[in-house]
C-alpha atoms as a PDB file:
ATOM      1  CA  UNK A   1      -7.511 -44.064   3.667  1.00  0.00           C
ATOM      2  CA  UNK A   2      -7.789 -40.492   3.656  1.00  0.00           C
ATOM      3  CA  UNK A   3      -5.727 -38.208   1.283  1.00  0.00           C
ATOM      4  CA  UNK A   4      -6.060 -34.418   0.038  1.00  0.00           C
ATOM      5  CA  UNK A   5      -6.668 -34.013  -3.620  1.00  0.00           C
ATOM      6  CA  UNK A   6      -7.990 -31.172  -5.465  1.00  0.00           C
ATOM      7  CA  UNK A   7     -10.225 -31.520  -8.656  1.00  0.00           C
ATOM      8  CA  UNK A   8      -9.454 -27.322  -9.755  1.00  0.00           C
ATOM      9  CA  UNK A   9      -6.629 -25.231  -9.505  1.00  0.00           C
ATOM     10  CA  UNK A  10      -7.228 -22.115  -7.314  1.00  0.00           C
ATOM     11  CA  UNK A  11      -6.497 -21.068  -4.155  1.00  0.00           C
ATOM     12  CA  UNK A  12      -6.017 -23.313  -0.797  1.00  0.00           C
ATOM     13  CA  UNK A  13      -9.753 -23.785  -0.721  1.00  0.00           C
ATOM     14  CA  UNK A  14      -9.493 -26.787  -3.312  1.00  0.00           C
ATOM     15  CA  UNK A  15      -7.459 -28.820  -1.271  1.00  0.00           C
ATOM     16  CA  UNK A  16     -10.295 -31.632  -0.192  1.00  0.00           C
ATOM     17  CA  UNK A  17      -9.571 -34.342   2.769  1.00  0.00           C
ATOM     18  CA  UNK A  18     -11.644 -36.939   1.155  1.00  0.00           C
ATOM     19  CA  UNK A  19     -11.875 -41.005   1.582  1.00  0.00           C
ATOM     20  CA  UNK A  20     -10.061 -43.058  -1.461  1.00  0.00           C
ATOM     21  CA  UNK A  21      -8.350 -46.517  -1.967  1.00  0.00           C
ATOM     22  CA  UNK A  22      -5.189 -47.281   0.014  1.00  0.00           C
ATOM     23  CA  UNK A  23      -2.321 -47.960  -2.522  1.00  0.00           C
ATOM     24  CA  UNK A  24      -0.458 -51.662  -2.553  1.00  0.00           C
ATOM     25  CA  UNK A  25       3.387 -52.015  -3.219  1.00  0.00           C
ATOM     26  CA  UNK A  26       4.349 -52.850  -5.935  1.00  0.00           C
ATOM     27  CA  UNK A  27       8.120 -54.924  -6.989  1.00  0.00           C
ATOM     28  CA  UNK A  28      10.825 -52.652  -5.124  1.00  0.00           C
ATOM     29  CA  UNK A  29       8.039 -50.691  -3.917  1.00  0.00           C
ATOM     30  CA  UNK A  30       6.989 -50.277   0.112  1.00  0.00           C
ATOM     31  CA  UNK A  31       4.018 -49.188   1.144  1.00  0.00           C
ATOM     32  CA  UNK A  32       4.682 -46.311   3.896  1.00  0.00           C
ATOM     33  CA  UNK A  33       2.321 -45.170   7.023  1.00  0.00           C
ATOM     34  CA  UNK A  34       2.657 -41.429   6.655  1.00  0.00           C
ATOM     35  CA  UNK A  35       2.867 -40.015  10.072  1.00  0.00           C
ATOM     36  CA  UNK A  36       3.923 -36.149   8.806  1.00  0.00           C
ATOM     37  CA  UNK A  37       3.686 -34.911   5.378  1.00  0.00           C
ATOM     38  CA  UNK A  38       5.875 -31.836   4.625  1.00  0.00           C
ATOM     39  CA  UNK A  39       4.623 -28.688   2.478  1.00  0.00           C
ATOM     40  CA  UNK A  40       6.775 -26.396   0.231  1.00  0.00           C
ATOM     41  CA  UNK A  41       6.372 -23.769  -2.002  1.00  0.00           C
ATOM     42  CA  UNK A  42       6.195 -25.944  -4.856  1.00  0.00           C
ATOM     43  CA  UNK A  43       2.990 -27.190  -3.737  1.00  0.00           C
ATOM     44  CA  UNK A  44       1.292 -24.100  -3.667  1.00  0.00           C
ATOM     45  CA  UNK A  45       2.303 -23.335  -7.281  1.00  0.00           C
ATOM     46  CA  UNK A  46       1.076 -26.886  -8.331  1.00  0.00           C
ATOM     47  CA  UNK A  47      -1.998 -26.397  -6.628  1.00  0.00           C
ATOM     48  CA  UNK A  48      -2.640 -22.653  -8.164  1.00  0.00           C
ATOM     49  CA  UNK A  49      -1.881 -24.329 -11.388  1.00  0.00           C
ATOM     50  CA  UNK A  50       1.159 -21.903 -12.280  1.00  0.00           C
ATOM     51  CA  UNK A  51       3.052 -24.439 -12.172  1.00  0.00           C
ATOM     52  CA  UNK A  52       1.421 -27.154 -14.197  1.00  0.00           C
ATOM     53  CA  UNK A  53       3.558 -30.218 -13.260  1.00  0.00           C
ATOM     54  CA  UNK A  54       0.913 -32.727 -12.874  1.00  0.00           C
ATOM     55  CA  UNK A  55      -2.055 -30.981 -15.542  1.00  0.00           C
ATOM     56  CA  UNK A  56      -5.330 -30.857 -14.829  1.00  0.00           C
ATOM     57  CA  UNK A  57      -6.662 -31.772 -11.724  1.00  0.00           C
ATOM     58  CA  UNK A  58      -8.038 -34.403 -10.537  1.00  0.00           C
ATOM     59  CA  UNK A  59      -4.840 -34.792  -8.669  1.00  0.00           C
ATOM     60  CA  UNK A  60      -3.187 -35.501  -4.815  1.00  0.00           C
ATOM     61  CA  UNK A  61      -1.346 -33.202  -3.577  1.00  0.00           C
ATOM     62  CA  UNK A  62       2.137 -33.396  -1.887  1.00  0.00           C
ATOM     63  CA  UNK A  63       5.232 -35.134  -2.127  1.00  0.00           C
ATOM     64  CA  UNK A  64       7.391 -35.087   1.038  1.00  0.00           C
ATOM     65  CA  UNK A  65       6.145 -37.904   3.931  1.00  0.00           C
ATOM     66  CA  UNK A  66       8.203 -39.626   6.637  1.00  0.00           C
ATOM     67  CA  UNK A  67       6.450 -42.519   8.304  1.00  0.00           C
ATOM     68  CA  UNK A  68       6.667 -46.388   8.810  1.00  0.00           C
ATOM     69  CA  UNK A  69       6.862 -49.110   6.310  1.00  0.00           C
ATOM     70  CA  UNK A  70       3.639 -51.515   6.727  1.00  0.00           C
ATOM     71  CA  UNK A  71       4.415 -53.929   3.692  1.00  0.00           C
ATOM     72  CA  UNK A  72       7.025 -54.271   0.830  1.00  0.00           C
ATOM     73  CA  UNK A  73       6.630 -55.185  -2.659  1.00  0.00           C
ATOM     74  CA  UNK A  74       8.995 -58.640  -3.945  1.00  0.00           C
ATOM     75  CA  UNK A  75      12.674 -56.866  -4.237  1.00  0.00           C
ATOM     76  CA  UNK A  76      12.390 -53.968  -2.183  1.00  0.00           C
ATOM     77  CA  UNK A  77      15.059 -53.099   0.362  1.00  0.00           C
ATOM     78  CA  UNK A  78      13.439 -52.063   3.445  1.00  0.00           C
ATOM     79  CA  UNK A  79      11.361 -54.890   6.040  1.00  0.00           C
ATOM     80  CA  UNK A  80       8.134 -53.469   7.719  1.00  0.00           C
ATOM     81  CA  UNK A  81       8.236 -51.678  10.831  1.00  0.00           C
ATOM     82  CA  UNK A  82      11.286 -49.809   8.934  1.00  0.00           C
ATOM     83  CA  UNK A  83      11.525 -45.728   9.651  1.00  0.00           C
ATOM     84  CA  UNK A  84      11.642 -44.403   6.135  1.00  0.00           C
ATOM     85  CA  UNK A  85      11.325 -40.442   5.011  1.00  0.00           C
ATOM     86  CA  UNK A  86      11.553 -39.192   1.740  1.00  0.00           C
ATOM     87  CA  UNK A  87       9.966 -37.234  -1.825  1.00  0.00           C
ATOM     88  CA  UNK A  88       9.144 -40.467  -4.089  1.00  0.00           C
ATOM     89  CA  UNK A  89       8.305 -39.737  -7.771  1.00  0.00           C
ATOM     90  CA  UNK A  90       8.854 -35.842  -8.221  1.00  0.00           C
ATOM     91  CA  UNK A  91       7.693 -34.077 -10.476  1.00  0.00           C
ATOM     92  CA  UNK A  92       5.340 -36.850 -10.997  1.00  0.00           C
ATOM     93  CA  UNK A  93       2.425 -37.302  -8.703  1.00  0.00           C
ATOM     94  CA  UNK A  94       2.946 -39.000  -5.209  1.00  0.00           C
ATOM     95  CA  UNK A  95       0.028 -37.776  -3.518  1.00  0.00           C
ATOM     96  CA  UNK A  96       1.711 -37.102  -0.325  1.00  0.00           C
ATOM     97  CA  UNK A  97      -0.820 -35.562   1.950  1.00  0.00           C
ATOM     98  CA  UNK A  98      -2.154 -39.144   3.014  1.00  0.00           C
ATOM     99  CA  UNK A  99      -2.101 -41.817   5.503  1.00  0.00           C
ATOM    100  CA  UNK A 100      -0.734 -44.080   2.920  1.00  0.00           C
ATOM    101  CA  UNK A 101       1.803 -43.880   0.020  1.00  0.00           C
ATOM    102  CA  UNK A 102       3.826 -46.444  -2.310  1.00  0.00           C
ATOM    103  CA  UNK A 103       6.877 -45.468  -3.125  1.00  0.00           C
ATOM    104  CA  UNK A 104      10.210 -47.027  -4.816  1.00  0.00           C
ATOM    105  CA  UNK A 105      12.035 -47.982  -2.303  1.00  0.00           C
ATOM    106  CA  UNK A 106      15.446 -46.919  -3.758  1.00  0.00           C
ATOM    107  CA  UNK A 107      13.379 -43.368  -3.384  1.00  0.00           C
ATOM    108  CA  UNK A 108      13.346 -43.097   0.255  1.00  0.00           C
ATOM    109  CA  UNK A 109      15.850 -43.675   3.067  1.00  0.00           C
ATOM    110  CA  UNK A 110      16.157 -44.424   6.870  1.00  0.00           C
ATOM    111  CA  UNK A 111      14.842 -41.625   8.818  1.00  0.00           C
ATOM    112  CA  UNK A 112      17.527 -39.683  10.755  1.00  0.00           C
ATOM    113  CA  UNK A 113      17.497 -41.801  13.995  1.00  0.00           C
ATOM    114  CA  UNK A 114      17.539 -38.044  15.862  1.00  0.00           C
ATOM    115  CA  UNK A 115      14.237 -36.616  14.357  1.00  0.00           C
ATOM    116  CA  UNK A 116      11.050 -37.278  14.756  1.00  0.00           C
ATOM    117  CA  UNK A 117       8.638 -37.425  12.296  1.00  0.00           C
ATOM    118  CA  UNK A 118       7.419 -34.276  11.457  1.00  0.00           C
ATOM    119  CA  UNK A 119      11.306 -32.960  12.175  1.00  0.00           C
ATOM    120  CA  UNK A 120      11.872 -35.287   9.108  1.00  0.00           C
ATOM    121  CA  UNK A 121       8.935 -34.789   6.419  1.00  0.00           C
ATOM    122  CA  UNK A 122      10.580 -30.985   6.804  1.00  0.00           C
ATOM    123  CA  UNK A 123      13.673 -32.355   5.283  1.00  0.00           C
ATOM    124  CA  UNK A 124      13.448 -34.360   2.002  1.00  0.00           C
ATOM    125  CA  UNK A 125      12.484 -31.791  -0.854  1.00  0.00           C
ATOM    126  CA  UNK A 126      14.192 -28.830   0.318  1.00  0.00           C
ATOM    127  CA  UNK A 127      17.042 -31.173   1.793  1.00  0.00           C
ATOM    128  CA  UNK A 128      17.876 -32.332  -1.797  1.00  0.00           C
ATOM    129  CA  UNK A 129      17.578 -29.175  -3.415  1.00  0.00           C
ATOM    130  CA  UNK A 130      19.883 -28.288  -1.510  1.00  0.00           C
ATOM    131  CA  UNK A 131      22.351 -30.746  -1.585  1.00  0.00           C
ATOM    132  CA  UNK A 132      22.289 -31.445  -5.013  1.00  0.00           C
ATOM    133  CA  UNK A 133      23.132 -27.800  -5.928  1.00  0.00           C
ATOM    134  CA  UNK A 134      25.845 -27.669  -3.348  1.00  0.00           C
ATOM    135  CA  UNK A 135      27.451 -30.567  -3.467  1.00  0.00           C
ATOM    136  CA  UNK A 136      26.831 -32.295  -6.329  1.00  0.00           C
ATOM    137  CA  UNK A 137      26.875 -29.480  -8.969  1.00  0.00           C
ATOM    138  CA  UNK A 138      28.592 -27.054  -7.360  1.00  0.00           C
ATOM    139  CA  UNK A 139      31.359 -29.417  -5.149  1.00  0.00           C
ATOM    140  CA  UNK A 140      31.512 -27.196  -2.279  1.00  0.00           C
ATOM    141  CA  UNK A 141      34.892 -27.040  -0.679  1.00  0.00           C
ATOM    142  CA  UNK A 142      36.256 -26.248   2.790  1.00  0.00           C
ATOM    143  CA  UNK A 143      37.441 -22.445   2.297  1.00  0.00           C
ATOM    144  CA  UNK A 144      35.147 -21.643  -0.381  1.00  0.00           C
ATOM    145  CA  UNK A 145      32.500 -18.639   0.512  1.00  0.00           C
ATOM    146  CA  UNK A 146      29.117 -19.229  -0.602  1.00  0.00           C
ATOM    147  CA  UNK A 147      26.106 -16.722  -0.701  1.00  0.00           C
ATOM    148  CA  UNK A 148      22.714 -17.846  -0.222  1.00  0.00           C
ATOM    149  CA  UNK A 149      19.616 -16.703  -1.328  1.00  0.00           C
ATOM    150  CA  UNK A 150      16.448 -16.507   1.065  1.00  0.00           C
ATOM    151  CA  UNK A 151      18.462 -18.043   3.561  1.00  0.00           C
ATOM    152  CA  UNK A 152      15.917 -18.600   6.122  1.00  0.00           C
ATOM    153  CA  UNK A 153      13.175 -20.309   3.930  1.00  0.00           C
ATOM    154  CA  UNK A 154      12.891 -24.095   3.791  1.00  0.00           C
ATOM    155  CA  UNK A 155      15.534 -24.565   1.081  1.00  0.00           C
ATOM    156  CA  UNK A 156      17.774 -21.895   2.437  1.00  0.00           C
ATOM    157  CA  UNK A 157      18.171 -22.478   6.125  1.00  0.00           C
ATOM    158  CA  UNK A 158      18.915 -26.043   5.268  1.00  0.00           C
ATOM    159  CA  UNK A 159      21.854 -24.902   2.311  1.00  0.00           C
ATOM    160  CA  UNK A 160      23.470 -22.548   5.033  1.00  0.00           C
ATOM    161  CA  UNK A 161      23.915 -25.805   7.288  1.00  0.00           C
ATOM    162  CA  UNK A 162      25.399 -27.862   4.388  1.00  0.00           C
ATOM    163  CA  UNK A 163      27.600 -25.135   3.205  1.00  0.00           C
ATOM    164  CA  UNK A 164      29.047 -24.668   6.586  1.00  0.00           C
ATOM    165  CA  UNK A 165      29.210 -28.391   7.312  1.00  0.00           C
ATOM    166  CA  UNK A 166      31.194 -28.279   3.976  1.00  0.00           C
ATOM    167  CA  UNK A 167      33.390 -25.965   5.669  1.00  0.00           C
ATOM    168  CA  UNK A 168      32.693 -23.129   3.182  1.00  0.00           C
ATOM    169  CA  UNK A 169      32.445 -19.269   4.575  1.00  0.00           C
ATOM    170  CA  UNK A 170      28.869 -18.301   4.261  1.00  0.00           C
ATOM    171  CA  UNK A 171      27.266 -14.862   3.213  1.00  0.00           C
ATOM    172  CA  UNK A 172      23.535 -14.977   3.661  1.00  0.00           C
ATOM    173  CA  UNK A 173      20.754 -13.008   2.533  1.00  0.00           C
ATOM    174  CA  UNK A 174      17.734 -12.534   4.555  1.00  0.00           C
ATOM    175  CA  UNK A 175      15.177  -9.775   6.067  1.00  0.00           C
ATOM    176  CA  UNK A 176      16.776  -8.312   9.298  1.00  0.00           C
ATOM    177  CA  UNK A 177      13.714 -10.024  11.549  1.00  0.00           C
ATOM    178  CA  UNK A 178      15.415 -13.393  10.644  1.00  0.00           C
ATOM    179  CA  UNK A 179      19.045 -12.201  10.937  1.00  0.00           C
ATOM    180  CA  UNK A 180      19.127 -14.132  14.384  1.00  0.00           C
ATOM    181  CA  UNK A 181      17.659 -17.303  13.468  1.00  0.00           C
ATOM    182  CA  UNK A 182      19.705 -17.255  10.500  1.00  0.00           C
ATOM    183  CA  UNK A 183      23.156 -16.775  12.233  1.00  0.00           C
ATOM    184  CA  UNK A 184      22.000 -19.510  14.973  1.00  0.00           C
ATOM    185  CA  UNK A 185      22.380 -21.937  11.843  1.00  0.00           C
ATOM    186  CA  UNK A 186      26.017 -20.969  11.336  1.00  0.00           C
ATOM    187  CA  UNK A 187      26.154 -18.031   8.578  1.00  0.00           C
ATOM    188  CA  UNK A 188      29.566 -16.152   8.944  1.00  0.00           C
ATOM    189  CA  UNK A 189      28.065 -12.918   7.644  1.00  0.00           C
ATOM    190  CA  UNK A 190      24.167 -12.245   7.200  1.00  0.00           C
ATOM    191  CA  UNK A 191      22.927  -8.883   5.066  1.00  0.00           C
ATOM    192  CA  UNK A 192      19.221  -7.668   4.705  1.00  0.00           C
ATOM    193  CA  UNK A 193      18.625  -7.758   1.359  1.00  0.00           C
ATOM    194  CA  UNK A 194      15.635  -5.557   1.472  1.00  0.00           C
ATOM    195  CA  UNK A 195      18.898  -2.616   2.836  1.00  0.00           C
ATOM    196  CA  UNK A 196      21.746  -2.937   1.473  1.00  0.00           C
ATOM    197  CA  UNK A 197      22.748  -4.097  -2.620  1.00  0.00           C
ATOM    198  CA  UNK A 198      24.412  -7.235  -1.389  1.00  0.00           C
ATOM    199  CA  UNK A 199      25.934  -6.709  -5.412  1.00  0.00           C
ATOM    200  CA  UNK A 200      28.232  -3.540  -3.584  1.00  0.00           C
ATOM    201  CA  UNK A 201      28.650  -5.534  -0.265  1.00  0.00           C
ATOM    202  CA  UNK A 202      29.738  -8.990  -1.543  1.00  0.00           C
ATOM    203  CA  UNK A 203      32.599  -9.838  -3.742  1.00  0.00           C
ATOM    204  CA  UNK A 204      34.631 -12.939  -4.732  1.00  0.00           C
ATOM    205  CA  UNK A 205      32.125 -15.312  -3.975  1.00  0.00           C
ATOM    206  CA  UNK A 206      32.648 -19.341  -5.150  1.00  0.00           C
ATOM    207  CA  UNK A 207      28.800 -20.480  -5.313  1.00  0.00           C
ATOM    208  CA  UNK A 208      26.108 -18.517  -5.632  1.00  0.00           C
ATOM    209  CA  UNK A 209      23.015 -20.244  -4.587  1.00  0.00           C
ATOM    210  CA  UNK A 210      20.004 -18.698  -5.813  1.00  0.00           C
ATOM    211  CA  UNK A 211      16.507 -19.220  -5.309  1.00  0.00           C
ATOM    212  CA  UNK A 212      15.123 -16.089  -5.767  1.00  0.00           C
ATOM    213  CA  UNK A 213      15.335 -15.754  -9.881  1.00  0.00           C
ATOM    214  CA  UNK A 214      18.620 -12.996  -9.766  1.00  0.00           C
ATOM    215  CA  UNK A 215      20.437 -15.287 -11.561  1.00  0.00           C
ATOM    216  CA  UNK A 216      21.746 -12.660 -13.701  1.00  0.00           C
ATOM    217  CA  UNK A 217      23.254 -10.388 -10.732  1.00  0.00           C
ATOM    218  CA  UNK A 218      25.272 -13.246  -9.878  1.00  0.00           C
ATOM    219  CA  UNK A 219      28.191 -11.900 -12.650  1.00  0.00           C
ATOM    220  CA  UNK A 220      28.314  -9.181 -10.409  1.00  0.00           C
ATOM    221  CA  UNK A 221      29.782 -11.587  -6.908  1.00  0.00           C
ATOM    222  CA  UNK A 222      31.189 -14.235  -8.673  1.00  0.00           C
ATOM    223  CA  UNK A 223      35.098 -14.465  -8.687  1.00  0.00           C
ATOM    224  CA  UNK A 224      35.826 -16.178 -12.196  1.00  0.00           C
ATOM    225  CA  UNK A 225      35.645 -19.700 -12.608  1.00  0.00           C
ATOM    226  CA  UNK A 226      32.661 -19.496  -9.603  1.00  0.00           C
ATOM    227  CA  UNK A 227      29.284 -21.020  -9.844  1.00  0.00           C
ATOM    228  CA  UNK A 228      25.702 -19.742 -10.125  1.00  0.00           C
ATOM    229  CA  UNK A 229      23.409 -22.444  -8.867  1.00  0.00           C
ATOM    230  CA  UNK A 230      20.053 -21.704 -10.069  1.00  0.00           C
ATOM    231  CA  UNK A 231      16.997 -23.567  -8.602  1.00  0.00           C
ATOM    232  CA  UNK A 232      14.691 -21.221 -10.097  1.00  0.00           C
ATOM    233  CA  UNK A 233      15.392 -20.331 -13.415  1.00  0.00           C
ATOM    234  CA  UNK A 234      17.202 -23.991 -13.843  1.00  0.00           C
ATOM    235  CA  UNK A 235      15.680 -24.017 -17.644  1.00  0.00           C
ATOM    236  CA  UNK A 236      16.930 -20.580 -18.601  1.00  0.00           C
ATOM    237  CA  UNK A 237      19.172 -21.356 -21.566  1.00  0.00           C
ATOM    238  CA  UNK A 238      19.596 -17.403 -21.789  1.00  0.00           C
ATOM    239  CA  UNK A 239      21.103 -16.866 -18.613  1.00  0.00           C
ATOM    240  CA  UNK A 240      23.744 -20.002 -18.791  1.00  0.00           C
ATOM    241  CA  UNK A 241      25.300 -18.572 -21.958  1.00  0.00           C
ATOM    242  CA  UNK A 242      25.405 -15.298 -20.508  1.00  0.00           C
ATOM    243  CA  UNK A 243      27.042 -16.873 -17.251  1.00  0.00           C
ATOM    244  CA  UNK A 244      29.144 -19.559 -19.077  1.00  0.00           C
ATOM    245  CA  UNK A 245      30.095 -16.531 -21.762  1.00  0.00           C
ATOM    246  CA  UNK A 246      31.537 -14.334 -18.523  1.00  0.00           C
ATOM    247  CA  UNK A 247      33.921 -17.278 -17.517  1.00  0.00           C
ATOM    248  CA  UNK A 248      31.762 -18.804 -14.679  1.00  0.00           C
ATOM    249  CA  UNK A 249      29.612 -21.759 -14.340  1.00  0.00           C
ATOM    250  CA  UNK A 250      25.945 -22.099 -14.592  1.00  0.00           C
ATOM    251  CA  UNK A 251      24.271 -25.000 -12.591  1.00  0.00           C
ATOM    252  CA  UNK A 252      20.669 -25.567 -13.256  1.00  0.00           C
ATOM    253  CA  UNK A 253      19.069 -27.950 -10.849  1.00  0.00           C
ATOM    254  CA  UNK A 254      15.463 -29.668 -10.655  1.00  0.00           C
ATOM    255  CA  UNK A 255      15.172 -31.558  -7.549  1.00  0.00           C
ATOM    256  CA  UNK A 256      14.957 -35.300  -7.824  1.00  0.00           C
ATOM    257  CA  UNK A 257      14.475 -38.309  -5.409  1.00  0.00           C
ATOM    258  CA  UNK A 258      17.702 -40.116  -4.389  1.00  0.00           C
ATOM    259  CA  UNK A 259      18.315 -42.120  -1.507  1.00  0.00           C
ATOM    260  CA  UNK A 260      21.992 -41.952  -1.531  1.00  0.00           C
ATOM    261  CA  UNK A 261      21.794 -37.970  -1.073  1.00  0.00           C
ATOM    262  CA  UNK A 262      18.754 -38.794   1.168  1.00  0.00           C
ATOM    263  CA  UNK A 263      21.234 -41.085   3.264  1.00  0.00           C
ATOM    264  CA  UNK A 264      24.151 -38.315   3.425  1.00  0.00           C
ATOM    265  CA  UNK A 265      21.635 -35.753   4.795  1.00  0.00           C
ATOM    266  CA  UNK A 266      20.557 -38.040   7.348  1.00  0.00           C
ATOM    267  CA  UNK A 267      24.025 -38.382   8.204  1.00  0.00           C
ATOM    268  CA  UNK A 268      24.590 -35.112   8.554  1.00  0.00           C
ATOM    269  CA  UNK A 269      21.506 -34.841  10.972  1.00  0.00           C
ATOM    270  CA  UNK A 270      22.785 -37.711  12.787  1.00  0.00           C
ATOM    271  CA  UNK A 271      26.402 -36.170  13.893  1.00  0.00           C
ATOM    272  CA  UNK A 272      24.449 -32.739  14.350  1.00  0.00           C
ATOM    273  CA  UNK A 273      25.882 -30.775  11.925  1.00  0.00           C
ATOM    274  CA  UNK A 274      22.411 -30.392  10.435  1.00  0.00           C
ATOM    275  CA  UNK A 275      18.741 -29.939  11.446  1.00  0.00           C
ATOM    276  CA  UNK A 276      15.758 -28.761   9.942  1.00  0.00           C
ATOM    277  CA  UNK A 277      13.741 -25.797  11.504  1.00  0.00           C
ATOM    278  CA  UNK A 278       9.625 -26.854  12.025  1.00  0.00           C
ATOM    279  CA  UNK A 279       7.374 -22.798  11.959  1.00  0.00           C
ATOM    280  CA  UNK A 280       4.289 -24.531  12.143  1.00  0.00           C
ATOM    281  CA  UNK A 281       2.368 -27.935  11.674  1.00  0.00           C
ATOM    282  CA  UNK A 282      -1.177 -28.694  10.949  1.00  0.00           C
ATOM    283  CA  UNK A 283      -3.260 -31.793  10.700  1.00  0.00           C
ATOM    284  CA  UNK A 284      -4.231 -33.046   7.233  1.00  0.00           C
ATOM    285  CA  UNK A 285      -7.250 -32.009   6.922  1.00  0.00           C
ATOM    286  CA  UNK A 286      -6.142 -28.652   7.012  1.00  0.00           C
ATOM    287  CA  UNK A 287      -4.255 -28.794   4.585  1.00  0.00           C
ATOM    288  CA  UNK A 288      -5.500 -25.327   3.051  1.00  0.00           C
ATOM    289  CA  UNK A 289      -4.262 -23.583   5.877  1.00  0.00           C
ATOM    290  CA  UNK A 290      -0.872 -24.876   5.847  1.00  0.00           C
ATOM    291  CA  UNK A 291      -0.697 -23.352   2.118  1.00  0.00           C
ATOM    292  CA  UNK A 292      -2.077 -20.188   3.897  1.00  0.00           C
ATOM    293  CA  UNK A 293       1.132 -19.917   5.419  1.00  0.00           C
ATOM    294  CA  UNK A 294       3.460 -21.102   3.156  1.00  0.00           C
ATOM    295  CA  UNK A 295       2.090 -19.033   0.363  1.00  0.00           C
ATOM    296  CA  UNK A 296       2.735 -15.976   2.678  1.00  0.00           C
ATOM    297  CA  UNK A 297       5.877 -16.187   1.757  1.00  0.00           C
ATOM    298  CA  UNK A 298       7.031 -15.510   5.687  1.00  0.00           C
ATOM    299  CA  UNK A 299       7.966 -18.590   6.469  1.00  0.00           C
ATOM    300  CA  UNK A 300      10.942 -19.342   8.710  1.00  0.00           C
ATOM    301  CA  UNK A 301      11.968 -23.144   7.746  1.00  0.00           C
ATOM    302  CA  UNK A 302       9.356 -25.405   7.328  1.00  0.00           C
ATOM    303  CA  UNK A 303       5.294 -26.250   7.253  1.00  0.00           C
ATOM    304  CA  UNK A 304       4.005 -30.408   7.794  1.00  0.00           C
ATOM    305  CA  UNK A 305       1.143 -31.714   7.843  1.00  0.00           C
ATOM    306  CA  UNK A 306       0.360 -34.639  10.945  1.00  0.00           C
ATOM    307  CA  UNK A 307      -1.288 -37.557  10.377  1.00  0.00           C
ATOM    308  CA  UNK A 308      -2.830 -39.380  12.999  1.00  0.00           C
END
């Protein structure tokens, strides 16, 4: 099969298309024909190496994929021909930029009956960062106003459609350029954050949903009792006790596969309360330019890989 892998860190010119063994299932485990192969930002740090997940290269690359099933492993609870999408093994290696990947199959879930696949390889990682730091640590509530960070980027434009489909009142920060995309998702109020000190502008906020490593600003929105959900600086001991010590909540969250949070996004999707927004696709073997992109940082939504 083919799959990317890089044997340096550096920039998107060590990402290799090259030739290797196709994986077999093992118990609980299906073997999945990737058709798309979603890229985040995450990626692009692994690859650099500052972010060291995997250690030294030799390594694939990638972890989102949506595709078919084409065997199971003894125990596992799909049947091939099966639509599947998900992130299997993060932060371990899953080598997702391939035509083939084993997985766990209590790691991935039906694909959203409404999306196709690339529409769904855009959804897993950033889906479930989201989800699990609104509604499982922070319990977003109907009534509740939530501000979110980056709110066009993968992980943002997907929390602004679970916060509202939570019924919360959403604030969301963004560059004016992306103030219209960002209200077609259903934000209630949208600042640029580049213009105005959203700090003066915003106050008596619930959840604070931060991906951009202002964790510590957060004192300044939050009503008492609120939550700072931190997907950035989720190991920063120093900033809970300083948010726990001020009479809020700190919420540290790492992403992780889960098929029932998997299955409630999908859900979502399904009764159109939620979809995920596609900027650009490339085919796998070019891979590097994909990470062009999203390491630009511009990104509206998403970046996937096809595979033929």
């Amino acid at each position: 099969m083919r799959a990317v892998v890089q044997k340096a860190f550096g920039g998107p010119e060590v990402l290799e298309a090259v030739e290797t063994d196709r994986p077999s299932p093992l118990g609980a485990e299906v073997l999945i024909r990737v058709h798309a192969s979603g890229v985040n930002p995450v990626d692009t740090a692994v690859r650099s190496g500052a972010l060291p997940l995997l250690g030294e290269p030799p390594f694939g690359v990638g972890w989102d994929v949506s595709g078919v099933v084409e065997e199971v492993g003894p125990g596992a609870r799909f049947r091939p021909g099966d639509e599947v999408f998900g992130m299997p093994f993060f932060p371990r290696a899953a080598t997702g930029y391939a035509e083939y990947v084993a997985a766990p199959s209590r790691q991935v879930a039906r694909k959203p009956a409404g999306l196709d696949h690339v529409q769904a390889a855009a959804l897993p990682l950033a889906g479930l960062t989201a989800w699990q730091g609104l509604v499982d640590a922070a319990g977003v509530e109907a009534g509740q106003r939530v501000l979110i960070h980056r709110a066009a980027g993968g992980v943002g434009h997907l929390a602004v459609q679970i916060a509202k489909a939570r019924g919360a009142h959403v604030i969301a920060l963004a560059s004016e350029p992306k103030h219209a995309f960002v209200r077609s998702l259903g934000a209630d109020e949208v600042l640029d954050y580049r213009t105005t000190d959203y700090t003066e502008a915003v106050h008596e906020v619930d959840v604070v949903f931060d991906s951009s490593s202002e964790g510590t600003r957060a004192l300044e929105v939050l009503r008492p009792g609120g939550t700072l959900v931190s997907i950035m600086e989720h190991w920063n001991q120093d900033l809970a006790a300083r948010i726990e010590a001020a009479g809020r909540r700190f919420a540290g969250v790492s992403v992780e596969p889960d098929y029932a949070s998997l299955e409630a996004i999908a859900a979502l999707v399904d009764s159109g309360r939620l979809r995920p927004h596609v900027a650009g696709t490339f085919p796998l073997e070019e891979a590097a330019k994909a990470h062009e992109l999203v390491g630009s940082g511009r990104v509206q939504g998403k970046v996937v890989l096809t595979i033929a």
